[in-house]
Protein backbone atom coordinates (compact mmCIF):
# COMPACT_ATOMS: atom_id res chain seq x y z
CA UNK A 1 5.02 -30.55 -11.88
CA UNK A 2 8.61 -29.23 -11.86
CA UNK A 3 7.99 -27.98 -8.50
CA UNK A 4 6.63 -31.02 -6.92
CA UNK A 5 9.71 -32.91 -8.67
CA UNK A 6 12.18 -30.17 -6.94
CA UNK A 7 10.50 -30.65 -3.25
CA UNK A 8 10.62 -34.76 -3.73
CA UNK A 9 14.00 -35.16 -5.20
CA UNK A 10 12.56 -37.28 -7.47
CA UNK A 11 10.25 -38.62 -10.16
CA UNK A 12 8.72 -41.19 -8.62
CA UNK A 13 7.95 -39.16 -5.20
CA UNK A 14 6.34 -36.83 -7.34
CA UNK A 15 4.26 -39.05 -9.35
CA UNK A 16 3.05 -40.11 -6.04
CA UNK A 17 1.90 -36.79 -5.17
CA UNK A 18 0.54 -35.66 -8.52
CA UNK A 19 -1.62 -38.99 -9.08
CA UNK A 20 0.46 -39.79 -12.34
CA UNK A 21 2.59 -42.60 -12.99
CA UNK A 22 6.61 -41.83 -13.34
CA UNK A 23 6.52 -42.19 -16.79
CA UNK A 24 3.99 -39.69 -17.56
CA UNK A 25 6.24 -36.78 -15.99
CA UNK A 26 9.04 -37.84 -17.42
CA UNK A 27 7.45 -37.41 -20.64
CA UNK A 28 6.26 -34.46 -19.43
CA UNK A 29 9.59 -33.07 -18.33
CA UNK A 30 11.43 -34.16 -21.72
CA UNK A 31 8.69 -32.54 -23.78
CA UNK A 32 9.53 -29.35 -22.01
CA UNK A 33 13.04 -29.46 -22.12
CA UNK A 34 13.14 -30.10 -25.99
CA UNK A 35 11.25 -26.91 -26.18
CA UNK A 36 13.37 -24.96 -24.42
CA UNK A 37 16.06 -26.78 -25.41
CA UNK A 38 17.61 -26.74 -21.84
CA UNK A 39 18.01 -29.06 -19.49
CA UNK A 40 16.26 -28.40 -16.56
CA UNK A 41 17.05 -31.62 -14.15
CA UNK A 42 20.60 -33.34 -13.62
CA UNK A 43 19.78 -37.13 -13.77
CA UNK A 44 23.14 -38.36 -12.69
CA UNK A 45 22.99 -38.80 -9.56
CA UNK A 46 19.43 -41.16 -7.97
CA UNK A 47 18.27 -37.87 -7.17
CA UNK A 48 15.95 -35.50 -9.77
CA UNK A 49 18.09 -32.22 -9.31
CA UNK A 50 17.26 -29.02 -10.57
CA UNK A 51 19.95 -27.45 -13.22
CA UNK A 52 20.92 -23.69 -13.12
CA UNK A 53 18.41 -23.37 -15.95
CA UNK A 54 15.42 -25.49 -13.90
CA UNK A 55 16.10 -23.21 -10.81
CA UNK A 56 15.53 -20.63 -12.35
CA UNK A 57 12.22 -21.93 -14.41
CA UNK A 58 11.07 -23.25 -11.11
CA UNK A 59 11.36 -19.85 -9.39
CA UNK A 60 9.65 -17.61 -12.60
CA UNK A 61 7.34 -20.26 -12.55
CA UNK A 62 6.06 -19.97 -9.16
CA UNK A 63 5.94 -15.78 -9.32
CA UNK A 64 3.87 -16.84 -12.64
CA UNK A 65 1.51 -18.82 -10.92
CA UNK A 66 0.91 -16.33 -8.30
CA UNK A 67 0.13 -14.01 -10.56
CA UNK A 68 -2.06 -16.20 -12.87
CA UNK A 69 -4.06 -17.14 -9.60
CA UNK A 70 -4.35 -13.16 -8.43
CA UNK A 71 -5.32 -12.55 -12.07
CA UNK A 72 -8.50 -15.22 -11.62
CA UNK A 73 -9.33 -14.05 -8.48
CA UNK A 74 -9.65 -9.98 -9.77
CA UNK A 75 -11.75 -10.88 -13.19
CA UNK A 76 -14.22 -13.14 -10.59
CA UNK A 77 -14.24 -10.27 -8.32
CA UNK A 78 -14.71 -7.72 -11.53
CA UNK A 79 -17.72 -10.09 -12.41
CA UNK A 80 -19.18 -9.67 -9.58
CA UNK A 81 -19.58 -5.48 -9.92
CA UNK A 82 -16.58 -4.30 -8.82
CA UNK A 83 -14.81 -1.82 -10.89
CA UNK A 84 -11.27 -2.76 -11.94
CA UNK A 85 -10.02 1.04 -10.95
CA UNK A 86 -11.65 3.84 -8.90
CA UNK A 87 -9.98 7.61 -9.16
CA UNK A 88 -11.15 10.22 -6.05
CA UNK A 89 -9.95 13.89 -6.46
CA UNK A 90 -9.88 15.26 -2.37
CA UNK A 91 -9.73 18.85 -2.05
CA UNK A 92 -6.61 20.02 -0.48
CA UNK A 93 -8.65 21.52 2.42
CA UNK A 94 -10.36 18.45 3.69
CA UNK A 95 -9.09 15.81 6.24
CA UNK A 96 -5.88 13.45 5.02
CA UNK A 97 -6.20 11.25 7.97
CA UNK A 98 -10.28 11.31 7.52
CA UNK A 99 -9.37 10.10 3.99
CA UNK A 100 -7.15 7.35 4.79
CA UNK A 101 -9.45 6.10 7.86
CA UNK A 102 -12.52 5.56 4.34
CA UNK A 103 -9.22 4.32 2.45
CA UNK A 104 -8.48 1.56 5.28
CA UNK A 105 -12.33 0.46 5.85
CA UNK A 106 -12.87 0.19 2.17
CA UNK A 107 -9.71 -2.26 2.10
CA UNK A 108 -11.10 -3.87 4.81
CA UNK A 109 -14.39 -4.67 2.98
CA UNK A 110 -15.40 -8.25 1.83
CA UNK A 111 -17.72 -9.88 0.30
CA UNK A 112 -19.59 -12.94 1.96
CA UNK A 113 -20.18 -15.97 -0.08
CA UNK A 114 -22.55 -18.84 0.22
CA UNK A 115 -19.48 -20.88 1.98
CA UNK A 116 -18.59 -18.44 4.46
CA UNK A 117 -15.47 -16.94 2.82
CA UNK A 118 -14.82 -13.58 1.91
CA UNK A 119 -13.03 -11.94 -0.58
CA UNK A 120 -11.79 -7.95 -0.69
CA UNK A 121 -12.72 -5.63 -3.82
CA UNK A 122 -11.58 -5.99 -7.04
CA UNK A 123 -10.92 -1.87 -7.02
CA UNK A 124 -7.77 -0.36 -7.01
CA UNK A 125 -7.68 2.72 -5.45
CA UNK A 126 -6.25 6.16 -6.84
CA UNK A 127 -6.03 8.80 -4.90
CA UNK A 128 -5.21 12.36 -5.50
CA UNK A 129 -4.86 15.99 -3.84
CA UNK A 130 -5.98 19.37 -5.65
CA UNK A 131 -6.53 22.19 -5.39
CA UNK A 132 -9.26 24.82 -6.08
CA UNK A 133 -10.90 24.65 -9.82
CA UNK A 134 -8.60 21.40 -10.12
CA UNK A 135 -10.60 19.49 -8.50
CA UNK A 136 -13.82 19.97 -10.41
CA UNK A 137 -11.36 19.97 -13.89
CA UNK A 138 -9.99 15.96 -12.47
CA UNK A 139 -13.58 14.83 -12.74
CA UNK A 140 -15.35 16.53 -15.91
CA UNK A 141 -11.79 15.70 -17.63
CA UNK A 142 -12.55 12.22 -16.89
CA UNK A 143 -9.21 11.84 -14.21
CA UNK A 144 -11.15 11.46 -11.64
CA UNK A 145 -14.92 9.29 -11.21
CA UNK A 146 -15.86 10.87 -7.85
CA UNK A 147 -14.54 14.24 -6.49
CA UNK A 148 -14.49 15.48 -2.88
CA UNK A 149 -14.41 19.07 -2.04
CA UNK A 150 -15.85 20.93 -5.03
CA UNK A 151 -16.41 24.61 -4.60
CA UNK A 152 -20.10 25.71 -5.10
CA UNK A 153 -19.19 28.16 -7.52
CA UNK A 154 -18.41 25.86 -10.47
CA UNK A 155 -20.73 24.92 -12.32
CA UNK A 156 -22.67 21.46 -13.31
CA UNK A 157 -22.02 19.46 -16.30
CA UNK A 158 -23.85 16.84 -17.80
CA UNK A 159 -23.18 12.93 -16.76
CA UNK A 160 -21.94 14.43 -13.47
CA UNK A 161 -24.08 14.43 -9.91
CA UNK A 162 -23.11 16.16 -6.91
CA UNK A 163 -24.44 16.72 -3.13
CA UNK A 164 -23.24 19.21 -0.29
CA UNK A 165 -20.45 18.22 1.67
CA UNK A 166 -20.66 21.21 3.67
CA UNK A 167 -18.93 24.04 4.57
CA UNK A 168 -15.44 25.27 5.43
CA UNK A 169 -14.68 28.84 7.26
CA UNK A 170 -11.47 30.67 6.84
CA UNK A 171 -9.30 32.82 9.03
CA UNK A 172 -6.91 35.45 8.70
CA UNK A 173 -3.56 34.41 10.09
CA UNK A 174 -0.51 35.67 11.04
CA UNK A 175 2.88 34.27 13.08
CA UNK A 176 3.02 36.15 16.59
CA UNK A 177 6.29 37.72 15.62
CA UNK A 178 4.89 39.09 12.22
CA UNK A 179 4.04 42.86 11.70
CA UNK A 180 0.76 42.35 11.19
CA UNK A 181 0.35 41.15 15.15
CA UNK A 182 0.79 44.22 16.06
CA UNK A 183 -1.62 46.28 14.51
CA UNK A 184 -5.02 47.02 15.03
CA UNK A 185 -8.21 45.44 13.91
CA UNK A 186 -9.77 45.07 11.41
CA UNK A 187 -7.27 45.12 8.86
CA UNK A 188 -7.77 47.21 5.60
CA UNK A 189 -6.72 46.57 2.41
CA UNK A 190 -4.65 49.19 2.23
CA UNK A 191 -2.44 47.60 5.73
CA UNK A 192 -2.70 44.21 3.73
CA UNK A 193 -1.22 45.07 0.57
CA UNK A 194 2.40 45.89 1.81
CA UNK A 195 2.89 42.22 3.18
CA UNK A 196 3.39 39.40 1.52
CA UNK A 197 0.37 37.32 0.74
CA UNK A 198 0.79 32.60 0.97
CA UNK A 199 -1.09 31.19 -1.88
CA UNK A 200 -1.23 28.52 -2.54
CA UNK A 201 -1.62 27.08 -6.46
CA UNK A 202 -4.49 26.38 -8.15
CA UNK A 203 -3.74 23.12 -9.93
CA UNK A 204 -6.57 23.00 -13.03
CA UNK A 205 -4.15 23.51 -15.93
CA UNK A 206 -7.00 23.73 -18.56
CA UNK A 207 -10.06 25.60 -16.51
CA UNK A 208 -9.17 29.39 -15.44
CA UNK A 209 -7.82 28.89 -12.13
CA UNK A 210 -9.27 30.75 -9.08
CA UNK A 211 -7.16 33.10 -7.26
CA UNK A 212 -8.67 34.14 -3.80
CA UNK A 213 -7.78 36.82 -1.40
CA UNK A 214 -4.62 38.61 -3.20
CA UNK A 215 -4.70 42.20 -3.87
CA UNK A 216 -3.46 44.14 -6.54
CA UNK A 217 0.48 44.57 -6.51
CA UNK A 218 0.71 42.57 -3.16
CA UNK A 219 3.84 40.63 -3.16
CA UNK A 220 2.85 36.81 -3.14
CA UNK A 221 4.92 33.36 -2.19
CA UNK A 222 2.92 30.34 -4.00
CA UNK A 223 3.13 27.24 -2.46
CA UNK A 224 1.58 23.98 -3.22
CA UNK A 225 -0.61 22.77 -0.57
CA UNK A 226 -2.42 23.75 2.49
CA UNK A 227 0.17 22.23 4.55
CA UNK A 228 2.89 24.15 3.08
CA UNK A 229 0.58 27.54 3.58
CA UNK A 230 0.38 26.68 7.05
CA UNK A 231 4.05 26.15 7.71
CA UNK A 232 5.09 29.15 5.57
CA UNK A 233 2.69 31.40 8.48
CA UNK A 234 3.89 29.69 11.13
CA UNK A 235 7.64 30.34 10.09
CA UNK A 236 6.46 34.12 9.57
CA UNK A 237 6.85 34.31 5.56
CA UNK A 238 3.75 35.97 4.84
CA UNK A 239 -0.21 36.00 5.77
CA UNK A 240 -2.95 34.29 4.50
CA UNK A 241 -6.54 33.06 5.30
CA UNK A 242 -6.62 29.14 6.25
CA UNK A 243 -9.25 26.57 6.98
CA UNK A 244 -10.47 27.44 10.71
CA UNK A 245 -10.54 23.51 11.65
CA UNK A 246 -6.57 23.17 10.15
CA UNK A 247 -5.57 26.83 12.35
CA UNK A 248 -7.36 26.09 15.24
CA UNK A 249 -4.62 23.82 17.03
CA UNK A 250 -2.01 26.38 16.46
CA UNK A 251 -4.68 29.28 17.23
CA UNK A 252 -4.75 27.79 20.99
CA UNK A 253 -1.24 26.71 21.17
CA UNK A 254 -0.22 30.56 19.93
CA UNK A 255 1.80 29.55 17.22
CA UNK A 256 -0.56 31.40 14.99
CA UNK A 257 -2.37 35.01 16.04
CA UNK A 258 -6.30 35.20 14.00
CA UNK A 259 -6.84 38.74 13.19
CA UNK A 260 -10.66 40.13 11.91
CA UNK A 261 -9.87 41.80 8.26
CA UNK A 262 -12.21 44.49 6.87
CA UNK A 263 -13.40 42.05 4.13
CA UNK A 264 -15.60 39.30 5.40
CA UNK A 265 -14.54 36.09 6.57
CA UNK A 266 -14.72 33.69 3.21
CA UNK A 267 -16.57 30.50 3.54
CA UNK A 268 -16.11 27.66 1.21
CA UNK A 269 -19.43 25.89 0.10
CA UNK A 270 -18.18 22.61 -0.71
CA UNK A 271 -19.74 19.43 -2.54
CA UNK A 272 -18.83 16.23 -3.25
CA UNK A 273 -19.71 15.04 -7.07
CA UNK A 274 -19.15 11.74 -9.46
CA UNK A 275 -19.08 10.75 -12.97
CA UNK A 276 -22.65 9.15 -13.01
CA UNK A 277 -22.49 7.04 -16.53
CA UNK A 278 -20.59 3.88 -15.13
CA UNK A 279 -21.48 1.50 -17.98
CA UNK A 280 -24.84 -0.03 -18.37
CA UNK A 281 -25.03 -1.49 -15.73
CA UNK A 282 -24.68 1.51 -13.53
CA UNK A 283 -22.89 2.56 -10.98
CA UNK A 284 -20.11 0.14 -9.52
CA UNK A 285 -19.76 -0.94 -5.92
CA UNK A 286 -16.79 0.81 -5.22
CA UNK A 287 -18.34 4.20 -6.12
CA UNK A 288 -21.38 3.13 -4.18
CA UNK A 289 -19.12 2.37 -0.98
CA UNK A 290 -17.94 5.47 -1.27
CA UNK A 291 -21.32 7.25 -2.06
CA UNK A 292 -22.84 5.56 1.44
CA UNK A 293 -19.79 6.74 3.15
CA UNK A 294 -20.10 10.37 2.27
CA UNK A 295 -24.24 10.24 2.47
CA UNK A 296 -23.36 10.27 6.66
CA UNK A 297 -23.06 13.03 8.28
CA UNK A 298 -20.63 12.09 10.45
CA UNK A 299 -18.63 11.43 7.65
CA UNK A 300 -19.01 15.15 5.74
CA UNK A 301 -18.54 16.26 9.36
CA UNK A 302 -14.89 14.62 9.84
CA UNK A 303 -14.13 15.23 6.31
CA UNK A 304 -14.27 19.32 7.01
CA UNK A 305 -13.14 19.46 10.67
CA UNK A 306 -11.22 16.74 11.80
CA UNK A 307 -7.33 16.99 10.62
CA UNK A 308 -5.94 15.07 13.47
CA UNK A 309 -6.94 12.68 16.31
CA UNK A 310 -9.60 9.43 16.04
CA UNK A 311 -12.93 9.71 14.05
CA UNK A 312 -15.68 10.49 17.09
């Protein structure tokens, strides 16, 4: 009402459009003002125009009415199976862009109604990285409802389902200008333990965290992320084993040198798992979109390989 009486200028003009007579709105308008006890239109001029006080009312108003109108659309959509939030642990080894690309064509989902229109899901996303034991912690902590990149060591708990994701191989690298270059292959222990090792953190802060790959009084820079491991080789800091598919561009480009160690090469056996008591009524669609997405191979595939470039 007050914003169909600020577009017309007047009462009357906005009577017209709201199917009332004049006299009803300015009922309605005096009714509101005593209750605010403001004045919210000057009526001294022929014109209806808005006080400081009605500006500002008008504005709120229509921010309100957005938001009252979002808020109707979400519960329908919530009605209709969609949860209201959806949290996703990723393993800090796996694909960001392969991520975002499931993050973009969930957005882009919608629902077709009888008429023809469509609406998007209810869900909010809420994404977030770990690392390690931290990612199985985030889901049996109840963080996270569906975790991607679980290491195949950890163990099951109950109200919690899980399927391969596949696996992940790891290289030894070294910059070209580190010592380690230089010398000859395979590497023992004994070579590894007078350079400085790149961790990086495990983030599960109640779980015993996982340490991989240091040795005993081996000097060690932690960092926090893959990314940062692979920066802190390629700048020369240390050496460190790293996800083949992430090395490999700056394994052909030279930027990093792959040398064999004595130990084996580690492999990661890696899942994907989700908190399977969703209410009574089961799982919700969001958890299911994401659930169909990682059932494809194609999908699992990108997820461990692909860490640049277009999805094939």
């Amino acid at each position: 009402m007050i914003d169909a009486i600020g577009r017309t200028g007047s009462f009357a003009a906005a009577a017209r459009e709201l199917g009332k007579v004049p006299s009803a709105l300015t009922y309605s308008v005096r009714q509101l003002e005593e209750a605010l006890d403001v004045l919210l239109f000057d009526r001294s001029s022929r014109q209806a125009k808005l006080t400081a006080a009605g500006a500002e009312l008008l504005h709120e108003g229509r921010r309100l009415l957005q938001e009252m109108d979002a808020v109707a659309n979400r519960v329908r959509r919530v009605a209709s199976g969609w949860e209201t939030q959806l949290s996703i642990s990723v393993d800090d080894v796996l694909s960001i862009p392969t991520i975002f690309e499931l993050v973009e064509a969930f957005c882009a989902v919608r629902e077709k109604k009888s008429g023809g229109a469509g609406e998007g899901p209810a869900t909010r996303l809420r994404l977030r990285t770990d690392v390690l034991a931290g990612t199985w912690e985030a889901l049996v902590s109840g963080q996270a409802d569906l975790a991607i990149g679980v290491a195949g060591q950890l163990a099951s708990a109950g109200g919690i389902e899980r399927r391969p994701l596949g696996n992940v191989m790891f290289v030894f690298c070294v910059a070209p200008h580190h010592p380690l270059s230089a010398v000859a292959e395979p590497l023992a222990d004994a070579q590894l333990v007078h350079h400085r090792a790149i961790a990086v953190a495990d983030t599960a802060q109640r779980l015993a965290p996982i340490t991989l790959n240091l040795l005993p009084g081996q000097d060690v820079l932690t960092v926090p992320n893959m990314r940062s491991k692979l920066e802190a080789l390629l700048r020369g800091l240390g050496c460190g084993f790293v996800p083949e598919p992430l090395a490999r561009p700056h394994l052909e480009a030279g930027h990093l040198v792959c040398k064999q160690t004595v130990r084996s090469e580690p492999v990661a056996h890696l899942h994907y798992a989700w908190r399977a008591e969703r209410g009574p009524l089961g799982l919700g669609r969001a958890l299911q979109w994401w659930l169909e997405q990682l059932a494809r191979p194609a999908t699992r595939r990108a997820l461990i390989e692909r860490h640049a470039g277009p999805l094939d």
